[in-house]
N, C-alpha and C. Protein backbone atom coordinates (compact mmCIF):
# COMPACT_ATOMS: atom_id res chain seq x y z
N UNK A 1 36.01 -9.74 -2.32
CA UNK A 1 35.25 -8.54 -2.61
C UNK A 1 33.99 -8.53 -1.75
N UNK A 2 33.65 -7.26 -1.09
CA UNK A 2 32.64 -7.39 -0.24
C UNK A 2 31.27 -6.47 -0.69
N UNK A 3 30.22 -7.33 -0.61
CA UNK A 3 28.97 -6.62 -1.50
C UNK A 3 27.68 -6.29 -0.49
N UNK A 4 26.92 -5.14 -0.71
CA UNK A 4 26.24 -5.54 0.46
C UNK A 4 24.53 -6.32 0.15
N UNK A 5 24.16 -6.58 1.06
CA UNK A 5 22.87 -7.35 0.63
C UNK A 5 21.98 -6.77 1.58
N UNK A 6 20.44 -7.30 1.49
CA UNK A 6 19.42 -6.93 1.88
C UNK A 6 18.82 -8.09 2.80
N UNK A 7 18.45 -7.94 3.78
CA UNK A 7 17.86 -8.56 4.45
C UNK A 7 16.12 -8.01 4.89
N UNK A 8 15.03 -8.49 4.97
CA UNK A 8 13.95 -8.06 4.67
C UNK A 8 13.80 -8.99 6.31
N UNK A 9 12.88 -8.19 6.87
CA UNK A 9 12.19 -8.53 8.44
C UNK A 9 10.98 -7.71 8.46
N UNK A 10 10.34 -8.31 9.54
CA UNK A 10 9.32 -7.70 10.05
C UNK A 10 9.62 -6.01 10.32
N UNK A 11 8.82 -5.40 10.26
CA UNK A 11 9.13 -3.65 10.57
C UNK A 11 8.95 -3.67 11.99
N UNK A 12 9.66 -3.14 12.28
CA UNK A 12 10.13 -2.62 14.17
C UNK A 12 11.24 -3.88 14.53
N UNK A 13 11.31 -5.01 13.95
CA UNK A 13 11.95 -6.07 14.40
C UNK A 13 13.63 -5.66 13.80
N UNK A 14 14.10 -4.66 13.05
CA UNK A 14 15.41 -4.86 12.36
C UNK A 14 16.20 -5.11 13.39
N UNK A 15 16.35 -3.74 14.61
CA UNK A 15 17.60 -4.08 15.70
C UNK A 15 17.82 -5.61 16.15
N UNK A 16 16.74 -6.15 16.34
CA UNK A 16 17.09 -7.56 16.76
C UNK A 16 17.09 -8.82 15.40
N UNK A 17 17.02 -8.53 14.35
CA UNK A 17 17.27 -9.17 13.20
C UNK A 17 18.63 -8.83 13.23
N UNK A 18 19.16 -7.95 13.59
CA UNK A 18 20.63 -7.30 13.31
C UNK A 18 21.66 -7.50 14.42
N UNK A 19 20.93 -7.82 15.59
CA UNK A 19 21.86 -8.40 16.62
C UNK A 19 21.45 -10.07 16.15
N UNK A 20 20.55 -10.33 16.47
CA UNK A 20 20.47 -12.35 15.86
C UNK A 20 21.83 -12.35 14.70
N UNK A 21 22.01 -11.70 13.67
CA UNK A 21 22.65 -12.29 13.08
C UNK A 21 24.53 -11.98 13.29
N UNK A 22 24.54 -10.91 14.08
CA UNK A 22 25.82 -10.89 14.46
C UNK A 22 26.11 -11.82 15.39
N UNK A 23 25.11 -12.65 16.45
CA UNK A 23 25.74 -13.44 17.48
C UNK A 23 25.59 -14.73 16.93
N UNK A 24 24.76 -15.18 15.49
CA UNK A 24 24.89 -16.39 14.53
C UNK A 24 26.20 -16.28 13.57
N UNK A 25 27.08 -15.53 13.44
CA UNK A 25 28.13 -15.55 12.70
C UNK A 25 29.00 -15.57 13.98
N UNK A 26 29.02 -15.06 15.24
CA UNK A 26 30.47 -15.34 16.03
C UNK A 26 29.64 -16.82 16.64
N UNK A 27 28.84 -17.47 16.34
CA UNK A 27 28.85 -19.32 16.85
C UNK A 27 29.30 -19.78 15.14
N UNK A 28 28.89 -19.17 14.47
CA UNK A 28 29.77 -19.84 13.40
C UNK A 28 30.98 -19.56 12.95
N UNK A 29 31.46 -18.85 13.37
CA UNK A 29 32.80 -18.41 13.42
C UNK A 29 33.14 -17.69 11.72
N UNK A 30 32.53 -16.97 11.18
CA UNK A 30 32.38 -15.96 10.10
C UNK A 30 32.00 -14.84 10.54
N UNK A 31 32.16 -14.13 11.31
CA UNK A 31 32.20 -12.90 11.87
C UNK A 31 33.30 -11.89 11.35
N UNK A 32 34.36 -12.30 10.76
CA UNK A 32 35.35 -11.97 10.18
C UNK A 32 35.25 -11.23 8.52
N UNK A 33 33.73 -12.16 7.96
CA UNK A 33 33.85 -12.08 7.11
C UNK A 33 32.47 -10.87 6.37
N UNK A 34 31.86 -10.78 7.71
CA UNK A 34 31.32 -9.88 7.65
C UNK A 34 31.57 -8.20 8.36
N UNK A 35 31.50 -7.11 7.36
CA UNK A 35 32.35 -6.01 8.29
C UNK A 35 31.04 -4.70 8.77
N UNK A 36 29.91 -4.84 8.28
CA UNK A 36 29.00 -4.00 9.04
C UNK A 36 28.02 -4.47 8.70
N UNK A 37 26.73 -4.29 9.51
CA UNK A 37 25.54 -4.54 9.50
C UNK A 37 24.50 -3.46 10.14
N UNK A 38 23.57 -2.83 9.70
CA UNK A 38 23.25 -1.40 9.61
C UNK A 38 21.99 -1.74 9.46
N UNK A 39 21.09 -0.72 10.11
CA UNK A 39 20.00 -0.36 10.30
C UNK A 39 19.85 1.15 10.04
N UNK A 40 19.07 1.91 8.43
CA UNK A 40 19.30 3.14 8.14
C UNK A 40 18.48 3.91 9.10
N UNK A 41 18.85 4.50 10.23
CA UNK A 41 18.06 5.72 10.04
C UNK A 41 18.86 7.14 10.49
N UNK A 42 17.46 7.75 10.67
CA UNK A 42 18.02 9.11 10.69
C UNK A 42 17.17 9.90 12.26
N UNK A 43 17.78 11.06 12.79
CA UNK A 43 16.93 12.03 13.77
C UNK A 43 15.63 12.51 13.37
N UNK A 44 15.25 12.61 13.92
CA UNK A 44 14.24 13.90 13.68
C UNK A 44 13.69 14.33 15.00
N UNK A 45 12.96 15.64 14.57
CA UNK A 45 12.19 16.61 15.86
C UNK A 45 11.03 16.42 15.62
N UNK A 46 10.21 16.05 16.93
CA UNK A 46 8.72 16.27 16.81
C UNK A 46 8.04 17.41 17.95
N UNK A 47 6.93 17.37 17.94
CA UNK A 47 6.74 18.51 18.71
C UNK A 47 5.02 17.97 19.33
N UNK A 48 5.67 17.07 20.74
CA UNK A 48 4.49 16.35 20.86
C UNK A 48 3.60 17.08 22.09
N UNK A 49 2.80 17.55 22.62
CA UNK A 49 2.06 17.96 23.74
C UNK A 49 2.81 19.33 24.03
N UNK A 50 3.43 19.87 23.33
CA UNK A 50 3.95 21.18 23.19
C UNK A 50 5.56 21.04 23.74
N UNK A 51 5.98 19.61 23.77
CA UNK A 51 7.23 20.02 23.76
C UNK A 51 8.39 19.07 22.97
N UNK A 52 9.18 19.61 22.41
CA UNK A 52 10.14 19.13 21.17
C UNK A 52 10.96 17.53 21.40
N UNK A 53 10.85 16.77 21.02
CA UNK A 53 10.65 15.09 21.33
C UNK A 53 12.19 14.99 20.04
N UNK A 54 13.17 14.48 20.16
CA UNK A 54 14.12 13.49 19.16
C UNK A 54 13.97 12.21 19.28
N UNK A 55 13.60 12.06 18.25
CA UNK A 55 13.57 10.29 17.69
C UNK A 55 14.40 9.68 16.98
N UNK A 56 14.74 8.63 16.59
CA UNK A 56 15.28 7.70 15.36
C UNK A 56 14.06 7.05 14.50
N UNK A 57 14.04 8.14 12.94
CA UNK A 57 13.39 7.11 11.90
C UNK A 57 13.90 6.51 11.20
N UNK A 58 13.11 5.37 11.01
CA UNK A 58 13.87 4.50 9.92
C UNK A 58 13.96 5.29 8.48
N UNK A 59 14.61 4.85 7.41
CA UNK A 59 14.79 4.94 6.02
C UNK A 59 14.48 3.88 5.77
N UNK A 60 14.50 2.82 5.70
CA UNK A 60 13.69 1.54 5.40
C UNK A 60 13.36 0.99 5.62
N UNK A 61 11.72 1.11 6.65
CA UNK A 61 11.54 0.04 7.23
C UNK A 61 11.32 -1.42 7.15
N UNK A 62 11.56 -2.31 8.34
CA UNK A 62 11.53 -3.79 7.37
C UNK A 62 12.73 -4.51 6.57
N UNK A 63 13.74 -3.44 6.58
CA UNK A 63 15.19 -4.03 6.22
C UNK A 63 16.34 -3.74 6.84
N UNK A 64 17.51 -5.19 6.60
CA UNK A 64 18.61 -4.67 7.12
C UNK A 64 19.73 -4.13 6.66
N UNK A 65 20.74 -4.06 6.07
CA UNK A 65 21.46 -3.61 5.37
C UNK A 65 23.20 -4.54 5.79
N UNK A 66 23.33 -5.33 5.06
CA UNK A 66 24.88 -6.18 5.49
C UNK A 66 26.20 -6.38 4.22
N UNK A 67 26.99 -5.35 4.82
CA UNK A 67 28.18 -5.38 3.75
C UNK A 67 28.93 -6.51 4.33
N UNK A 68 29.64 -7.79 3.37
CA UNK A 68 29.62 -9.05 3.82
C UNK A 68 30.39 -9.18 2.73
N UNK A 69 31.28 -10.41 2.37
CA UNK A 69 31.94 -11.42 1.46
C UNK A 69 31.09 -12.41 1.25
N UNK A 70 30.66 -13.58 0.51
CA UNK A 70 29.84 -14.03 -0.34
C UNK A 70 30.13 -14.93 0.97
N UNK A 71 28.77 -15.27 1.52
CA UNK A 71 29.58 -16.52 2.64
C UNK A 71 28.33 -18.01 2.10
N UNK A 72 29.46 -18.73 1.65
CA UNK A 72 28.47 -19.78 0.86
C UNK A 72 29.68 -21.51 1.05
């Protein structure tokens, strides 16, 4: 059964909290047992010096998000 868990990092650091731990499960060879690892965000429009800017915001910053099997 696969549950997901929380991983808590520094804010701005998730993408690379989230790649570190995918290339620490294929040297440990449990990569299998994990099936996504996610960073929430979403678009948005800004409207900077008069002209319309798309970004990626977070929904949580400071966390990661890993649906996984109990790896113990």
């Amino acid at each position: 059964m696969k549950n997901w868990y929380i991983v808590q990092s520094h804010s701005s650091f998730e993408n690379k909290v989230a790649q570190l731990i995918k290339e620490e499960a294929e040297k440990a060879k449990i990569q299998e047992k994990i099936e996504e690892i996610i960073v929430p965000t979403h678009d948005i429009t800004e409207v900077k010096r008069g002209k319309r800017v798309q970004r990626k915001k977070k929904y949580f910053p400071g966390y990661v998000l890993i649906k996984s099997e109990s790896i113990t």
